[in-house]
PDB file of N, CA and C in Angstrom:
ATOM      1  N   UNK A   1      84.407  75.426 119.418  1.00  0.00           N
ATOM      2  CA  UNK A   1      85.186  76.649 119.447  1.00  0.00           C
ATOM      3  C   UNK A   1      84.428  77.721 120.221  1.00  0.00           C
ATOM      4  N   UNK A   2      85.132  78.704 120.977  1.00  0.00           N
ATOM      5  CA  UNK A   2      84.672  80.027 121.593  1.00  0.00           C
ATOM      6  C   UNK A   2      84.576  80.642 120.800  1.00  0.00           C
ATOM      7  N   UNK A   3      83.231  81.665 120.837  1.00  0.00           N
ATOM      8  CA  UNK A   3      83.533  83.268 120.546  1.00  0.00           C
ATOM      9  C   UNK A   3      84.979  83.792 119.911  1.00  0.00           C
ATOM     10  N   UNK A   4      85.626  83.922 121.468  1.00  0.00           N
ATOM     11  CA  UNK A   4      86.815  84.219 121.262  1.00  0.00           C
ATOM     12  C   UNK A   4      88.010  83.856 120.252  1.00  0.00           C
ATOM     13  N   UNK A   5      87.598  82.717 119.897  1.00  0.00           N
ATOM     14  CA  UNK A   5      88.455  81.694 119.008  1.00  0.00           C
ATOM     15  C   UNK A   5      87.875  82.047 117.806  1.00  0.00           C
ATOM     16  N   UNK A   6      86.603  81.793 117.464  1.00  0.00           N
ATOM     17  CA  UNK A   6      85.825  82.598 115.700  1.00  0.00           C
ATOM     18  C   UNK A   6      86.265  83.687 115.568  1.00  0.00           C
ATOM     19  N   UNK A   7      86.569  84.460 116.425  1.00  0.00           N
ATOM     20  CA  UNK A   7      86.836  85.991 116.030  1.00  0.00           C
ATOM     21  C   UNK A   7      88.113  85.910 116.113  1.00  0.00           C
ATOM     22  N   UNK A   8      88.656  85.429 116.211  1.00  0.00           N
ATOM     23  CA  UNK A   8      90.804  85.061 116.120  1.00  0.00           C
ATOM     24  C   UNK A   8      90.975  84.751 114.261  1.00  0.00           C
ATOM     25  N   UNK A   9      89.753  83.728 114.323  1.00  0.00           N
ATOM     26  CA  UNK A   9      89.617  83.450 112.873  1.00  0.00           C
ATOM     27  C   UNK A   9      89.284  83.834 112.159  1.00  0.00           C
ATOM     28  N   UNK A  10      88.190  84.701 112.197  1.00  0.00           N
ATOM     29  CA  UNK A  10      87.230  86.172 111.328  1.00  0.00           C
ATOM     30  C   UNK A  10      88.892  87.091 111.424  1.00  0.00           C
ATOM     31  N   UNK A  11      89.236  87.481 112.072  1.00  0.00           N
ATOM     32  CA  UNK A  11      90.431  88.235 112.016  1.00  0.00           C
ATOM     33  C   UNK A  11      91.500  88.083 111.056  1.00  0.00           C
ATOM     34  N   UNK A  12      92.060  86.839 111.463  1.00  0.00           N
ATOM     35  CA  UNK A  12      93.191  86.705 110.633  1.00  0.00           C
ATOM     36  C   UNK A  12      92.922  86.311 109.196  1.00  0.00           C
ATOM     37  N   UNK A  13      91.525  85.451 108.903  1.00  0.00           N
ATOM     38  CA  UNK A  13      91.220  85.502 107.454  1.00  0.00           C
ATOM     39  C   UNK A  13      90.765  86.770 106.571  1.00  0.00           C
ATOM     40  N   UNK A  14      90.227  87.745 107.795  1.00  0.00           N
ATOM     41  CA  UNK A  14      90.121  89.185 107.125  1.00  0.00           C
ATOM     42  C   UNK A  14      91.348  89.761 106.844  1.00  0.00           C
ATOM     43  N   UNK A  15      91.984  89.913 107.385  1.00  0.00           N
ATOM     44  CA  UNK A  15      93.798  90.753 107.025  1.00  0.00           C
ATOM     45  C   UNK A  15      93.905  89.520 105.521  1.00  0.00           C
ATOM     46  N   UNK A  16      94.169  88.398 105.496  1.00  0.00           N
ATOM     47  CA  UNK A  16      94.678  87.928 104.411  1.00  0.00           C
ATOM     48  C   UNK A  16      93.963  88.267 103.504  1.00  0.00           C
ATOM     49  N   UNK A  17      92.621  88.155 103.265  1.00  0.00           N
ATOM     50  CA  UNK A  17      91.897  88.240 102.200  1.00  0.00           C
ATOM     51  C   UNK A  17      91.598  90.383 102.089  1.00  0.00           C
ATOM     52  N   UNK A  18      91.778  91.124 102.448  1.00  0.00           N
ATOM     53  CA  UNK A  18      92.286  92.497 102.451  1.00  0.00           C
ATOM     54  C   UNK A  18      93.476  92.370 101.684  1.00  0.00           C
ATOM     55  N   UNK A  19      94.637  91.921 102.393  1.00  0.00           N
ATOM     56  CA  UNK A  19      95.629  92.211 101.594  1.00  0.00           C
ATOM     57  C   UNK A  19      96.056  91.569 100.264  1.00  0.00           C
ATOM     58  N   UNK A  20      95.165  90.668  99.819  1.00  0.00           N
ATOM     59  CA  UNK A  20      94.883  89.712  98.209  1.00  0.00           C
ATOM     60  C   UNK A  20      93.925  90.849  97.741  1.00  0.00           C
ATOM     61  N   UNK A  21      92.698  91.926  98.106  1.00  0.00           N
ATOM     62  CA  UNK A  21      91.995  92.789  97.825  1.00  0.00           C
ATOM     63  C   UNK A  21      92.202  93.874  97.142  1.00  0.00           C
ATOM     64  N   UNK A  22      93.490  93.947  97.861  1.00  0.00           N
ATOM     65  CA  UNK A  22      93.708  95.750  97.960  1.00  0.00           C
ATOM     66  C   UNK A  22      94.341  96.146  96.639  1.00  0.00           C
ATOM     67  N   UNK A  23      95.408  95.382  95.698  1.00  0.00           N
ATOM     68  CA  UNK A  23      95.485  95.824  94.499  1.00  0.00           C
ATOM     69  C   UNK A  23      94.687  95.603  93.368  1.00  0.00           C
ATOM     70  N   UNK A  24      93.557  95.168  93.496  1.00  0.00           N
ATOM     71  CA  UNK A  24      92.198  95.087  92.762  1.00  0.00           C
ATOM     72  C   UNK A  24      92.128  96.785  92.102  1.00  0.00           C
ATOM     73  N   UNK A  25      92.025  96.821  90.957  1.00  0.00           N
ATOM     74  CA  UNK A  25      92.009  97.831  90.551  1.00  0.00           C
ATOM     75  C   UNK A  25      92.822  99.134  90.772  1.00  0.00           C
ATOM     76  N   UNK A  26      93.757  99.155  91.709  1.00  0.00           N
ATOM     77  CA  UNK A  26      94.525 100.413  90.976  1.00  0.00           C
ATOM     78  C   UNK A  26      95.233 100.545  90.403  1.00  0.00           C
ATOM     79  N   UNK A  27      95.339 101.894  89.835  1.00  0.00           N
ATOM     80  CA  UNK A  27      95.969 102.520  88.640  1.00  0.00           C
ATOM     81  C   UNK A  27      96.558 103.607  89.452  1.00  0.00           C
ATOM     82  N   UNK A  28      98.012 103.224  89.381  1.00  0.00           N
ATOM     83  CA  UNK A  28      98.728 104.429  89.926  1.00  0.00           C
ATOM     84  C   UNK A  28      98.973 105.526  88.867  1.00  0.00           C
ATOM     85  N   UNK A  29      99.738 106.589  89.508  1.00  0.00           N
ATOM     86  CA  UNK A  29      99.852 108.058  88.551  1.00  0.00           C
ATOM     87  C   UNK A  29     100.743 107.716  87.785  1.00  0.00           C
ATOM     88  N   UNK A  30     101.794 106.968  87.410  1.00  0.00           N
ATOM     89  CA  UNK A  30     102.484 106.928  86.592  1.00  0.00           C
ATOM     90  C   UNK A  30     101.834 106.377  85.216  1.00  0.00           C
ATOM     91  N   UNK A  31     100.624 105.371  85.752  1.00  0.00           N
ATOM     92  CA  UNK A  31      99.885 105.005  84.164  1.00  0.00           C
ATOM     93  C   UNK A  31      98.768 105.922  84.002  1.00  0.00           C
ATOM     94  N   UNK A  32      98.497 107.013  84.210  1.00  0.00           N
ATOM     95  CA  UNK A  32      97.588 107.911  83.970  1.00  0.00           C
ATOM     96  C   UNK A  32      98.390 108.569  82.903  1.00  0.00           C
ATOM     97  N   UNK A  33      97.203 109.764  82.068  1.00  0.00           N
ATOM     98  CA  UNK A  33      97.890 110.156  80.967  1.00  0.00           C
ATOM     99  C   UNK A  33      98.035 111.606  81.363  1.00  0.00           C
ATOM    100  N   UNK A  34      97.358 111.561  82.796  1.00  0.00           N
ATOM    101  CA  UNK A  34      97.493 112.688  83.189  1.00  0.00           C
ATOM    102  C   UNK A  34      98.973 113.531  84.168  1.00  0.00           C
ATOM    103  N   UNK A  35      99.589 114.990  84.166  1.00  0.00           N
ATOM    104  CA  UNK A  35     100.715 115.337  84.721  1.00  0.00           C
ATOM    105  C   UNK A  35     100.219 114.963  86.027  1.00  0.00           C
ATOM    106  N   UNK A  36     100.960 114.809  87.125  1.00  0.00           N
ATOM    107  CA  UNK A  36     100.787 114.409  88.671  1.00  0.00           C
ATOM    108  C   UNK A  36     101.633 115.481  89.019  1.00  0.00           C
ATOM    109  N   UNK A  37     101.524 116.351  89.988  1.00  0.00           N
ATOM    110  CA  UNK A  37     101.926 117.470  90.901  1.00  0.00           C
ATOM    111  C   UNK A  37     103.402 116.969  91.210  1.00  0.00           C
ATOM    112  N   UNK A  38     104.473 117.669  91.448  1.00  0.00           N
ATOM    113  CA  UNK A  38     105.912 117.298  92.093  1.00  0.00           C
ATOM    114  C   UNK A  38     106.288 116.877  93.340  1.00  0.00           C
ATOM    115  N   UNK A  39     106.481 116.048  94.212  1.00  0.00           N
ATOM    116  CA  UNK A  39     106.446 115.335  95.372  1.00  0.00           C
ATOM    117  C   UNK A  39     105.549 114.119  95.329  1.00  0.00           C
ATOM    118  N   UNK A  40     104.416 113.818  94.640  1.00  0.00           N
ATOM    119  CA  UNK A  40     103.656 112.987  94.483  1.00  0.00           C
ATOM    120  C   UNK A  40     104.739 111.866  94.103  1.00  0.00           C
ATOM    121  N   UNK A  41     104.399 110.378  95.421  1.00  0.00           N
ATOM    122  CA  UNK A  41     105.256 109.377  94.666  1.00  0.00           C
ATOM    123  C   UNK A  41     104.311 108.807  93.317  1.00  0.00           C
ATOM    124  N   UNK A  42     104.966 108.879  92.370  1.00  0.00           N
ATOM    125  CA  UNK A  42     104.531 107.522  90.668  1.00  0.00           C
ATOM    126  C   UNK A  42     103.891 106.858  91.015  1.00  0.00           C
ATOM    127  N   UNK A  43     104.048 105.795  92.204  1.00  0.00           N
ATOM    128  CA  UNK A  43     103.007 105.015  92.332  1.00  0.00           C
ATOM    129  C   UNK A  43     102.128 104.479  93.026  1.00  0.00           C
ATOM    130  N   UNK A  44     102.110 105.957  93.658  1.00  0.00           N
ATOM    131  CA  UNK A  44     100.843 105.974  94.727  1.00  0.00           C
ATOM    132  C   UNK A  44      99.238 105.524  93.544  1.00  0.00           C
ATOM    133  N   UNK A  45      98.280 105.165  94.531  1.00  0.00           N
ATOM    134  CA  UNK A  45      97.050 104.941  93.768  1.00  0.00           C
ATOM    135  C   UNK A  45      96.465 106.373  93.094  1.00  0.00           C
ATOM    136  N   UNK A  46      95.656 106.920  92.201  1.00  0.00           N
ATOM    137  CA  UNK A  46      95.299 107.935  92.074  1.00  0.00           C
ATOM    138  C   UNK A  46      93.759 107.540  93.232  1.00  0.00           C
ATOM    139  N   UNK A  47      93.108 106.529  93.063  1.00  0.00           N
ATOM    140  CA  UNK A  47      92.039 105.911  94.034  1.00  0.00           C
ATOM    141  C   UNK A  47      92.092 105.090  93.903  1.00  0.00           C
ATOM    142  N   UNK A  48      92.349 104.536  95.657  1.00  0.00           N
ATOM    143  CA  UNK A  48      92.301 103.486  96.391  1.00  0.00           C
ATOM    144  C   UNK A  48      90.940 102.888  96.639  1.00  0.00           C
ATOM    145  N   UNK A  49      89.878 103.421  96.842  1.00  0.00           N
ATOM    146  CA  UNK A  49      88.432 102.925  97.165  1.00  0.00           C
ATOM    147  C   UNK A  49      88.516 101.826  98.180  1.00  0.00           C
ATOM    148  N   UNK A  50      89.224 102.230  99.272  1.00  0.00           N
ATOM    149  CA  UNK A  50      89.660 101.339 100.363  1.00  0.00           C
ATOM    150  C   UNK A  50      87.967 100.646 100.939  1.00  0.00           C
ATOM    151  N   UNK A  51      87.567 101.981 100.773  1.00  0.00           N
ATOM    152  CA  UNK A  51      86.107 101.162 101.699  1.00  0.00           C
ATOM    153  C   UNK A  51      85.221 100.337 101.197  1.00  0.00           C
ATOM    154  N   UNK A  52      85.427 101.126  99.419  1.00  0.00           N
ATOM    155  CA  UNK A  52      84.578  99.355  98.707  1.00  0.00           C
ATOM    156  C   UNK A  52      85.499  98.301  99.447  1.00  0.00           C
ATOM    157  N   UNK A  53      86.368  97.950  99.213  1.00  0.00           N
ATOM    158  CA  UNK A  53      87.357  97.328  99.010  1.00  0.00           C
ATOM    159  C   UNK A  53      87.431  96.562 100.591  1.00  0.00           C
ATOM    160  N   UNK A  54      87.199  97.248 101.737  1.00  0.00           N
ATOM    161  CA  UNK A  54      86.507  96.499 103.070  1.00  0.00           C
ATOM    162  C   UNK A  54      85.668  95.862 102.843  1.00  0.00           C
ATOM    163  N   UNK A  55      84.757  96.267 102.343  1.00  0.00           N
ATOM    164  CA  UNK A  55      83.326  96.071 102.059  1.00  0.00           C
ATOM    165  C   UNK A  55      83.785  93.977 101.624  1.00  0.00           C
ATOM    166  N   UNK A  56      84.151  94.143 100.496  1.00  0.00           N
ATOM    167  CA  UNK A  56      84.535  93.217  99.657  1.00  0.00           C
ATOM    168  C   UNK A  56      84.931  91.872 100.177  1.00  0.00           C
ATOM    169  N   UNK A  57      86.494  92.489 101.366  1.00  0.00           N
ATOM    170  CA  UNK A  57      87.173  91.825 102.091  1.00  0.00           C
ATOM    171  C   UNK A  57      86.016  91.207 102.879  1.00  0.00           C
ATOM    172  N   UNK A  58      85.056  91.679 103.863  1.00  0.00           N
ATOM    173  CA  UNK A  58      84.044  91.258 104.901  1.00  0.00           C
ATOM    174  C   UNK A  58      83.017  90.276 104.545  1.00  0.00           C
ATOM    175  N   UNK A  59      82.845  90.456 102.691  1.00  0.00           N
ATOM    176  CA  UNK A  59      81.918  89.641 102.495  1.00  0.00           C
ATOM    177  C   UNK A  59      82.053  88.447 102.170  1.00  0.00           C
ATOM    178  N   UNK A  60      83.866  88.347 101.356  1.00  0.00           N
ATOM    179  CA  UNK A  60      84.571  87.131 101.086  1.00  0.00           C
ATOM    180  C   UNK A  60      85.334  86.348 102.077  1.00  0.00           C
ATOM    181  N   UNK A  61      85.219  87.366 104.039  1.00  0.00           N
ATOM    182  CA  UNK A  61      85.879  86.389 104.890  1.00  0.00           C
ATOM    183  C   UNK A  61      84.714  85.750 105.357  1.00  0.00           C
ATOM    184  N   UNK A  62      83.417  86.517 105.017  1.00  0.00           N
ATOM    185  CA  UNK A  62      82.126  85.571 105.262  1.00  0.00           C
ATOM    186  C   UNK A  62      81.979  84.318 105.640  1.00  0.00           C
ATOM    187  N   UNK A  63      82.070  83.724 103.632  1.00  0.00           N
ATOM    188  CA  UNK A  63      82.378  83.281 103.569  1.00  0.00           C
ATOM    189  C   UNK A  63      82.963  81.771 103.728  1.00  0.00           C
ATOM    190  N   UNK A  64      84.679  82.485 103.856  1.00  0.00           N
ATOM    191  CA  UNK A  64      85.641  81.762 104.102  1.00  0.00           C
ATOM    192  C   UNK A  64      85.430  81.394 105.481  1.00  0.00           C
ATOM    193  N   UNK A  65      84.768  81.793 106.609  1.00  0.00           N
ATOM    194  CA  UNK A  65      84.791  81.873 107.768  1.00  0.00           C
ATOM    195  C   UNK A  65      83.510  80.812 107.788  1.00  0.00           C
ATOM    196  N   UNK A  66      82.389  81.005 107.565  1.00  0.00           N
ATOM    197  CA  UNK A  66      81.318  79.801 107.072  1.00  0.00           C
ATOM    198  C   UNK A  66      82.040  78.421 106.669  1.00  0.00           C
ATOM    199  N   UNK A  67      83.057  78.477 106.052  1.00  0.00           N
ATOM    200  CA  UNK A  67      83.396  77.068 105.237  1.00  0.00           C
ATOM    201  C   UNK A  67      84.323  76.558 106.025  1.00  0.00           C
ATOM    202  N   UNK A  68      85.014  77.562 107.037  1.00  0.00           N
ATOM    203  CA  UNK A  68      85.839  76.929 108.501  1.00  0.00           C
ATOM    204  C   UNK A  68      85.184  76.102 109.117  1.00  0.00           C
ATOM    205  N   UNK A  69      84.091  77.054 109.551  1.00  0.00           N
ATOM    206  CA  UNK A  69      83.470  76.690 110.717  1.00  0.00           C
ATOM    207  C   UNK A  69      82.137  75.093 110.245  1.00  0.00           C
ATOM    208  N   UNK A  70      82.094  74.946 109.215  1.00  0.00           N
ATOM    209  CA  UNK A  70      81.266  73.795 108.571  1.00  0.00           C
ATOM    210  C   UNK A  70      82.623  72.968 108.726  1.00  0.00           C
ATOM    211  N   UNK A  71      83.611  72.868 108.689  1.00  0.00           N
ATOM    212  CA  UNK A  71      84.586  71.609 108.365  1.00  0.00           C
ATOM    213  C   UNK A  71      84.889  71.322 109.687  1.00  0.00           C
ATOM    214  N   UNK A  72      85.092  73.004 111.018  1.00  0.00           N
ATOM    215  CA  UNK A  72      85.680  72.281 112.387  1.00  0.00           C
ATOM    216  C   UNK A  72      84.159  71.545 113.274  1.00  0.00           C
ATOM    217  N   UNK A  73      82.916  72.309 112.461  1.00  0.00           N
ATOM    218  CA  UNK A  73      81.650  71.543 113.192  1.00  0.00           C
ATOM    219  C   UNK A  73      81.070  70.519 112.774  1.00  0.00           C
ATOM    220  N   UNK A  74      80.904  70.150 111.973  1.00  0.00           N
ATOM    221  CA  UNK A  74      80.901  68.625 111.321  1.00  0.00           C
ATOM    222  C   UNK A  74      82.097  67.822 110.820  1.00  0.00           C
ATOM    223  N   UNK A  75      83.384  68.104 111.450  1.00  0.00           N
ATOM    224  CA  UNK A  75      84.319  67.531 111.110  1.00  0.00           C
ATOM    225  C   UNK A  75      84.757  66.855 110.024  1.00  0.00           C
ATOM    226  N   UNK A  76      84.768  67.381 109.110  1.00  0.00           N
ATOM    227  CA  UNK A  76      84.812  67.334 107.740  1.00  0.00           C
ATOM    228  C   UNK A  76      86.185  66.505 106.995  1.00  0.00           C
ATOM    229  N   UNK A  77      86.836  67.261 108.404  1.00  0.00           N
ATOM    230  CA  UNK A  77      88.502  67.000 107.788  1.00  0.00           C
ATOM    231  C   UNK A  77      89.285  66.608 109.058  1.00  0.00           C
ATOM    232  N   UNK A  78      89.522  65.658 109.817  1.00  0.00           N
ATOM    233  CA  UNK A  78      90.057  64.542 110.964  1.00  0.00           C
ATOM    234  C   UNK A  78      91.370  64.638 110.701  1.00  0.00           C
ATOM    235  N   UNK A  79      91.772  65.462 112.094  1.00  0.00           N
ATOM    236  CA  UNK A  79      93.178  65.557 112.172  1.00  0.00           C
ATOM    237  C   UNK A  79      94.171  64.490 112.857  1.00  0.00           C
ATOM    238  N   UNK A  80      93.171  63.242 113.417  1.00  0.00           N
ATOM    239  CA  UNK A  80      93.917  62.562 113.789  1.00  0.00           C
ATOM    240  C   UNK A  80      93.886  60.593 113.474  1.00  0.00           C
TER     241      UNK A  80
END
């Protein structure tokens, strides 16, 4: 594989594993016990902690990206 091709794959396993991430812990305003201001949508996050939450994503496409690249370089798994 190219460069170009690992990072196609670092990519698209990062977006998936982000978006399995991202409702990790929040608590929107509607389950708070607290009043929320008027215009505020219910169930927006009160905190998102998006950047832990990168953080997280980068270390688990690690990873996932390690355990690709061990199966397409020692051929682990024969597609034909």
């Amino acid at each position: 594989m190219t460069i170009a091709n690992h990072l196609v794959v670092f990519l698209v396993c990062w977006w998936l594993v982000f978006f399995m991430v991202l409702p990790w812990g929040v608590k929107g305003h509607h389950e708070s016990n607290e009043d929320y201001e008027a215009g505020i949508e219910p169930g927006s996050p009160i905190k998102a902690n998006i950047g832990k939450k990168m953080l997280i994503t980068t270390g688990i496409t690690l990873i996932v990206w390690a355990m690709i690249w061990a199966i397409i370089t020692y051929e682990l798994i024969s597609l034909g």
